[in-house]
N, C-alpha and C. Protein backbone atom coordinates (compact mmCIF):
# COMPACT_ATOMS: atom_id res chain seq x y z
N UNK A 1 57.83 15.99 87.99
CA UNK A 1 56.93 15.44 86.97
C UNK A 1 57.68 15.18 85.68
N UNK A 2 58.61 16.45 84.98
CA UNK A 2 59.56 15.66 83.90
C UNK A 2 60.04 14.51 83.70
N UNK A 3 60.52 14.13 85.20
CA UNK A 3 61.48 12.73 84.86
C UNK A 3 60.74 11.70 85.29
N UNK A 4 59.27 11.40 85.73
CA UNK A 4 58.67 10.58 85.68
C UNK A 4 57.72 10.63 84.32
N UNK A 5 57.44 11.51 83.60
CA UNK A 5 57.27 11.84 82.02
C UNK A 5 58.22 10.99 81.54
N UNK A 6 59.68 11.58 81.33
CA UNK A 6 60.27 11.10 80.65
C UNK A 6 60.72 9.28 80.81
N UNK A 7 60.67 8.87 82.41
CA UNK A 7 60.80 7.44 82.53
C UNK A 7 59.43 6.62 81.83
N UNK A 8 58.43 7.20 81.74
CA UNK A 8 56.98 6.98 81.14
C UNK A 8 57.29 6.72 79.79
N UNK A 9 57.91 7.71 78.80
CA UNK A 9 58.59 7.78 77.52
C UNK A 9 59.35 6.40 77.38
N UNK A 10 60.58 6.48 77.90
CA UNK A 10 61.79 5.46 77.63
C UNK A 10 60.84 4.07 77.88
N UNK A 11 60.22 3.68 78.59
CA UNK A 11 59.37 2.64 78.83
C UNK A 11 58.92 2.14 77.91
N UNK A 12 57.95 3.05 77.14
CA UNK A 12 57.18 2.90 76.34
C UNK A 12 57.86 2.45 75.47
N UNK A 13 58.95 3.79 74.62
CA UNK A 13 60.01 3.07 73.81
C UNK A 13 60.81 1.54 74.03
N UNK A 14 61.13 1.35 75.31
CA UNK A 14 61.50 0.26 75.10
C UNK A 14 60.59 -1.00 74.53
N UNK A 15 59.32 -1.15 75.25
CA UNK A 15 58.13 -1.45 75.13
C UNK A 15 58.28 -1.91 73.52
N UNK A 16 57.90 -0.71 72.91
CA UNK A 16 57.38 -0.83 71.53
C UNK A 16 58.99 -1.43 70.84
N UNK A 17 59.73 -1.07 71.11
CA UNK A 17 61.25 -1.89 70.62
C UNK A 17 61.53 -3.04 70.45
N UNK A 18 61.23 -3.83 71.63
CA UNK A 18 61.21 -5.51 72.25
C UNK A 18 59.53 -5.81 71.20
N UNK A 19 58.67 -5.40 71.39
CA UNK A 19 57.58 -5.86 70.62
C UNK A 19 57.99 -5.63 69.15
N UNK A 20 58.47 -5.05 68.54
CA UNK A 20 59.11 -4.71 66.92
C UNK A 20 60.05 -5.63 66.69
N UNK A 21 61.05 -6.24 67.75
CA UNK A 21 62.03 -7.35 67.66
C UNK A 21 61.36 -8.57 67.85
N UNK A 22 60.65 -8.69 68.38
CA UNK A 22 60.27 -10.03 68.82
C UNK A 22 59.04 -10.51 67.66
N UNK A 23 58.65 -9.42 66.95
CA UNK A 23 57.60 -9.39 65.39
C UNK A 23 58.48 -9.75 64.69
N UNK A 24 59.85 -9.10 64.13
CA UNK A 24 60.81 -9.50 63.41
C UNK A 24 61.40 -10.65 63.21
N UNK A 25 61.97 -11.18 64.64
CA UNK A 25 62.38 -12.59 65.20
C UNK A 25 61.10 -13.67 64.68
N UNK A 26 60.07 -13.52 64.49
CA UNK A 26 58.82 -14.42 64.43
C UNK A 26 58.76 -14.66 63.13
N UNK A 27 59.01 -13.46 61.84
CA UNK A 27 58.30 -13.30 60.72
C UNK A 27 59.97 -14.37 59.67
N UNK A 28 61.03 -14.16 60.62
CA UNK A 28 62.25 -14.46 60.08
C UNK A 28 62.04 -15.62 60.51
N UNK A 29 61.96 -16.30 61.55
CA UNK A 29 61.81 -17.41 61.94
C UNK A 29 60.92 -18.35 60.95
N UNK A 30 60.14 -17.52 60.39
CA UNK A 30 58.56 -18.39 59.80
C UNK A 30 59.27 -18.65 58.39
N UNK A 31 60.26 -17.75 57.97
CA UNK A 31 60.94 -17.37 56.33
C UNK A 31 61.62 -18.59 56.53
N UNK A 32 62.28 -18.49 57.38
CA UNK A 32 63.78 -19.73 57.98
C UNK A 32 63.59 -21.04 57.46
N UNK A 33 62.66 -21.34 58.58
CA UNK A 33 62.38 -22.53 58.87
C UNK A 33 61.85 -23.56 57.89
N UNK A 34 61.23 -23.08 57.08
CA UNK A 34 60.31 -23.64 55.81
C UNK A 34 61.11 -23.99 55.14
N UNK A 35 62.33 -23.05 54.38
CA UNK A 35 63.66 -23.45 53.57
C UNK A 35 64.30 -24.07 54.11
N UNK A 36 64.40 -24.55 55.47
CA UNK A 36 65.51 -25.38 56.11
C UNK A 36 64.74 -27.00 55.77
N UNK A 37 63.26 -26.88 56.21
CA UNK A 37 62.90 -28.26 55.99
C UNK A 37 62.70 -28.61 54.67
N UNK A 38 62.69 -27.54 53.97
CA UNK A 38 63.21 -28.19 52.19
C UNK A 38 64.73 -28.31 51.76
């Protein structure tokens, strides 16, 4: 049961990691892009 706990964990973390990057990537993208077409 630990190490299917803990694969449950790392998941998640990854999970919430890729969703925190891919928010980041979006909000930079939105900053970017606006100054590029000015």
């Amino acid at each position: 049961m630990g190490c299917v706990r803990f694969a449950m964990t790392v998941m998640t973390l990854s999970c919430r990691i890729s969703l925190f990057l891919l928010l980041m990537a979006e909000g930079f993208a939105s900053v970017q892009l606006p100054a590029q077409l000015l």
